[in-house]
N, C-alpha and C. Protein backbone atom coordinates (compact mmCIF):
# COMPACT_ATOMS: atom_id res chain seq x y z
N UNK A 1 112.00 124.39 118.23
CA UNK A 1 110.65 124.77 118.65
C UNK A 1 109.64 124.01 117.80
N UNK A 2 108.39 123.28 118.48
CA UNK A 2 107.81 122.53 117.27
C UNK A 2 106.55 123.46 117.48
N UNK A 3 106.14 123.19 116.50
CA UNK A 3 104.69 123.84 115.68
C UNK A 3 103.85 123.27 116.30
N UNK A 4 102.37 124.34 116.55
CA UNK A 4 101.43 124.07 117.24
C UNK A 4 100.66 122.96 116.72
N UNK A 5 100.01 121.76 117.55
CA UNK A 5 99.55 120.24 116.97
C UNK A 5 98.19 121.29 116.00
N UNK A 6 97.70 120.97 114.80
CA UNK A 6 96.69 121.04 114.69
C UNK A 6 95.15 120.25 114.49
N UNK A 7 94.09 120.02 115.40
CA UNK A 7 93.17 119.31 115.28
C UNK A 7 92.29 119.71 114.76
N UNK A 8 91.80 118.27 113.84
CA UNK A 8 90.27 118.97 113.04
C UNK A 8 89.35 118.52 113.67
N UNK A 9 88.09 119.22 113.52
CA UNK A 9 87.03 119.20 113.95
C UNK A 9 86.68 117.69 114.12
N UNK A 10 86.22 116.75 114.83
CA UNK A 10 85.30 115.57 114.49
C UNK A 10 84.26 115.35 113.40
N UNK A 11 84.66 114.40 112.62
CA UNK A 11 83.23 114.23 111.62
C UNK A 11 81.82 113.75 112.18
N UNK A 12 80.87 114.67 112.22
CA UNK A 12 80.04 114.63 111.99
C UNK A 12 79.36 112.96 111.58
N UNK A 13 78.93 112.65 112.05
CA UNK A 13 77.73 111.73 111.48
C UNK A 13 76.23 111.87 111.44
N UNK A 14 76.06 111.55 110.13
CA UNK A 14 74.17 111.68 109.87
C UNK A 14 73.57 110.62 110.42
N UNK A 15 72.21 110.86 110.99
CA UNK A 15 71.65 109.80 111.58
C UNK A 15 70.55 110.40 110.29
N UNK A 16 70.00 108.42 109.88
CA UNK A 16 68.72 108.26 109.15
C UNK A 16 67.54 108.04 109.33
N UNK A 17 66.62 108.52 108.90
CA UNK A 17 65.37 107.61 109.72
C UNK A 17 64.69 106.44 108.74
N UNK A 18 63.59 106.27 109.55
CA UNK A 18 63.36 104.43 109.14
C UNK A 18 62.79 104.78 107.61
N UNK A 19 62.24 106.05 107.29
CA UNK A 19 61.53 106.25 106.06
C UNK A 19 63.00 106.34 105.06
N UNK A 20 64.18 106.73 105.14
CA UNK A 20 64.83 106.82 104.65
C UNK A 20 65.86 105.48 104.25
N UNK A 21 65.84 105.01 105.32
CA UNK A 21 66.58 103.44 105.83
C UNK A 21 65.61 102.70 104.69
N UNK A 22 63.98 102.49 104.38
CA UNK A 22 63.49 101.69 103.83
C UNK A 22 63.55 102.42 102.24
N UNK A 23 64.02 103.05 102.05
CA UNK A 23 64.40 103.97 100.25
C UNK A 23 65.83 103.14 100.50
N UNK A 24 66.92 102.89 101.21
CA UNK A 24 67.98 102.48 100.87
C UNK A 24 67.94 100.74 100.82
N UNK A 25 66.95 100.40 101.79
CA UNK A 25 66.76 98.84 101.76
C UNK A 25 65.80 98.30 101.57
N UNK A 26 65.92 98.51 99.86
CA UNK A 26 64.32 98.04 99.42
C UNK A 26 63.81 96.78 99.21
N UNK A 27 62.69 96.91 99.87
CA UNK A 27 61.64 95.29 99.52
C UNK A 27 61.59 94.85 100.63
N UNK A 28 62.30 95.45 101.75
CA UNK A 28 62.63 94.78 103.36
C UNK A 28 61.29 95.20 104.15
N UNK A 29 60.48 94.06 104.57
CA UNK A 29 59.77 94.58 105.58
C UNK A 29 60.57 94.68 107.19
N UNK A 30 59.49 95.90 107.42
CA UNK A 30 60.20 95.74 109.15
C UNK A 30 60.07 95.03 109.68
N UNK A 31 59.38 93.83 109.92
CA UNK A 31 59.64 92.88 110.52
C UNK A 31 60.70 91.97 110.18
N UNK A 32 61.24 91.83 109.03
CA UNK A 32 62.64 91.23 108.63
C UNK A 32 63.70 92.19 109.27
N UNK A 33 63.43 93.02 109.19
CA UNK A 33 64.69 94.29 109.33
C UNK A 33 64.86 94.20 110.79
N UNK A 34 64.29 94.49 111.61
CA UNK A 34 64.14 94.08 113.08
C UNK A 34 64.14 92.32 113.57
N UNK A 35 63.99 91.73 113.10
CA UNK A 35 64.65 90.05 113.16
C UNK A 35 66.05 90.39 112.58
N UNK A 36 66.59 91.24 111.89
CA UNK A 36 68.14 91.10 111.70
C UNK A 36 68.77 91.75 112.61
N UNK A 37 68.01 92.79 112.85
CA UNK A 37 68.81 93.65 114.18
C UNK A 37 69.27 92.76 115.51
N UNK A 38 67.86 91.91 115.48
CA UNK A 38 67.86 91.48 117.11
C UNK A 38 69.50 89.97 117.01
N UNK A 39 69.24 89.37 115.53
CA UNK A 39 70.09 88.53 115.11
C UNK A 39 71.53 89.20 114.92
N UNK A 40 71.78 90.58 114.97
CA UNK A 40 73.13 91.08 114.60
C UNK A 40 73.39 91.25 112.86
N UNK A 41 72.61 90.68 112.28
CA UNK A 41 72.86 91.67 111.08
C UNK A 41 72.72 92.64 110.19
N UNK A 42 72.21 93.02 111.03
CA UNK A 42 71.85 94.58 110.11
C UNK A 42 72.35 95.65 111.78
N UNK A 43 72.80 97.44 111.43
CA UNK A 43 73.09 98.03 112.10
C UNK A 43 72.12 98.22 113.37
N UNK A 44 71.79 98.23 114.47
CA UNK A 44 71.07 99.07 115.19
C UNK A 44 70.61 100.24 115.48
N UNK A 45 69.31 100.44 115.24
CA UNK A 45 69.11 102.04 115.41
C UNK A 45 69.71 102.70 117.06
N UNK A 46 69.89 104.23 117.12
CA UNK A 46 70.35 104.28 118.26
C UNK A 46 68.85 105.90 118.31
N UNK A 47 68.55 105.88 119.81
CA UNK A 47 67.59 106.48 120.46
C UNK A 47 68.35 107.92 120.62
N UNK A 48 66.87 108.47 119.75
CA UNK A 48 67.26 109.72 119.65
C UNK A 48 66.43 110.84 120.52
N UNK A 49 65.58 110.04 121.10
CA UNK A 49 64.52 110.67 121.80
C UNK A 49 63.36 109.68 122.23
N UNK A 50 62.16 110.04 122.97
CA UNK A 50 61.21 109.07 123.46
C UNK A 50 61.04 107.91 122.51
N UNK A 51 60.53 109.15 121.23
CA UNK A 51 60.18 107.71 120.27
C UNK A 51 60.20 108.05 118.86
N UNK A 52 61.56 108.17 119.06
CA UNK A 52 62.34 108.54 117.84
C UNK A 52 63.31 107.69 117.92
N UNK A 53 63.91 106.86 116.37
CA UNK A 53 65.45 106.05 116.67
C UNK A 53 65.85 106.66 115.11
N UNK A 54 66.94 106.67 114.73
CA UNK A 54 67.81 106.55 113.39
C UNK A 54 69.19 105.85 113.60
N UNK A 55 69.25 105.57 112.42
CA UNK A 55 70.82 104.61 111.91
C UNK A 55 71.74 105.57 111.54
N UNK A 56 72.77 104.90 111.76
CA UNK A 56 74.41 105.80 111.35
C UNK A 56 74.35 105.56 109.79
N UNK A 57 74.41 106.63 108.95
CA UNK A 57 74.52 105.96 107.49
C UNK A 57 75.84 105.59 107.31
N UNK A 58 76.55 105.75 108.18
CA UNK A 58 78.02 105.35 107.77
C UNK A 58 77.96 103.71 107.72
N UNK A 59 77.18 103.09 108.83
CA UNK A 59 77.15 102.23 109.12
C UNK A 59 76.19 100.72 108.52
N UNK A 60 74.95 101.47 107.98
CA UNK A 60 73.64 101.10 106.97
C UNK A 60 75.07 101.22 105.30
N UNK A 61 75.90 101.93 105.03
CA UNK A 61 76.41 102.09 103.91
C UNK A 61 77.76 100.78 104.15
N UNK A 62 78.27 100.53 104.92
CA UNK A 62 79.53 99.76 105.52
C UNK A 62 78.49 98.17 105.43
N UNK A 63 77.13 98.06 105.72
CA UNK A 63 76.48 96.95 105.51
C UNK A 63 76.14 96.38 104.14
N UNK A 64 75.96 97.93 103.22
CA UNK A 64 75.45 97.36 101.93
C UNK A 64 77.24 97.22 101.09
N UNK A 65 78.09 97.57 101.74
CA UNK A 65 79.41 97.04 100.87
C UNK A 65 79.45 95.56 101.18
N UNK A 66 79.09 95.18 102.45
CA UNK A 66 79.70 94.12 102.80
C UNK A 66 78.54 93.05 102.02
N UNK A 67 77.37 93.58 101.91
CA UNK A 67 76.48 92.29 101.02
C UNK A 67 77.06 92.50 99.48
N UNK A 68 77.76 93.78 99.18
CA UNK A 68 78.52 93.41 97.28
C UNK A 68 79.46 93.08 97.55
N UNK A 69 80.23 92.90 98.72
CA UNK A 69 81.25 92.31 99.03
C UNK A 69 81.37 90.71 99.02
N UNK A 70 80.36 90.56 99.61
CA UNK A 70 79.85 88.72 99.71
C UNK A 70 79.13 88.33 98.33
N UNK A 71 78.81 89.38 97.42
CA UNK A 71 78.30 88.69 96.34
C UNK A 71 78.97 88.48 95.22
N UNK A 72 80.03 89.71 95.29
CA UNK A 72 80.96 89.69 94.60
C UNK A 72 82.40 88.36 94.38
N UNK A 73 82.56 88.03 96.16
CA UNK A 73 83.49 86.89 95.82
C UNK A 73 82.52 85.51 95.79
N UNK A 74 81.30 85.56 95.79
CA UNK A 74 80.69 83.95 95.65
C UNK A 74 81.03 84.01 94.15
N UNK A 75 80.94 85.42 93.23
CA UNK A 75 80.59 85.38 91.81
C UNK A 75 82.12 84.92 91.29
N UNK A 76 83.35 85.63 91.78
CA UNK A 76 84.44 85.71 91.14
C UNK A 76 85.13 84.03 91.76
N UNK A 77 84.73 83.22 92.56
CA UNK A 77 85.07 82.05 93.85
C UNK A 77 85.67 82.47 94.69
């Protein structure tokens, strides 16, 4: 007889907003920040309402590894 499967809940994700997004990515104007979006590098906000957007912090946090990631091996070769 096997044991009932057990599933966990889905995690949750926080959405950020832009006041919060610009405390994590400082010195960035929005107009840089939005030329990276439209270019693919930085996350996309996703629509949360008329005129409301926020970022996945999972995803704003997965971006700032990958720039100590790239700075880290230019430093080490």
């Amino acid at each position: 007889m096997s044991e009932p499967q057990q599933t966990s809940a889905p995690r949750l994700e926080r959405f950020i907003s832009r006041a919060t997004l610009k405390n994590l990515v400082v010195g960035i104007a929005d107009s840089t920040l939005y030329e990276w979006i439209a270019q693919k590098k930085f996350p996309a906000p996703i629509s949360l309402g008329a005129k409301r957007v926020g970022w996945l912090e999972s995803e704003v946090i997965a971006w700032q590894q990958s720039k100590i990631t790239a700075r880290n091996e230019k430093i080490t070769g």
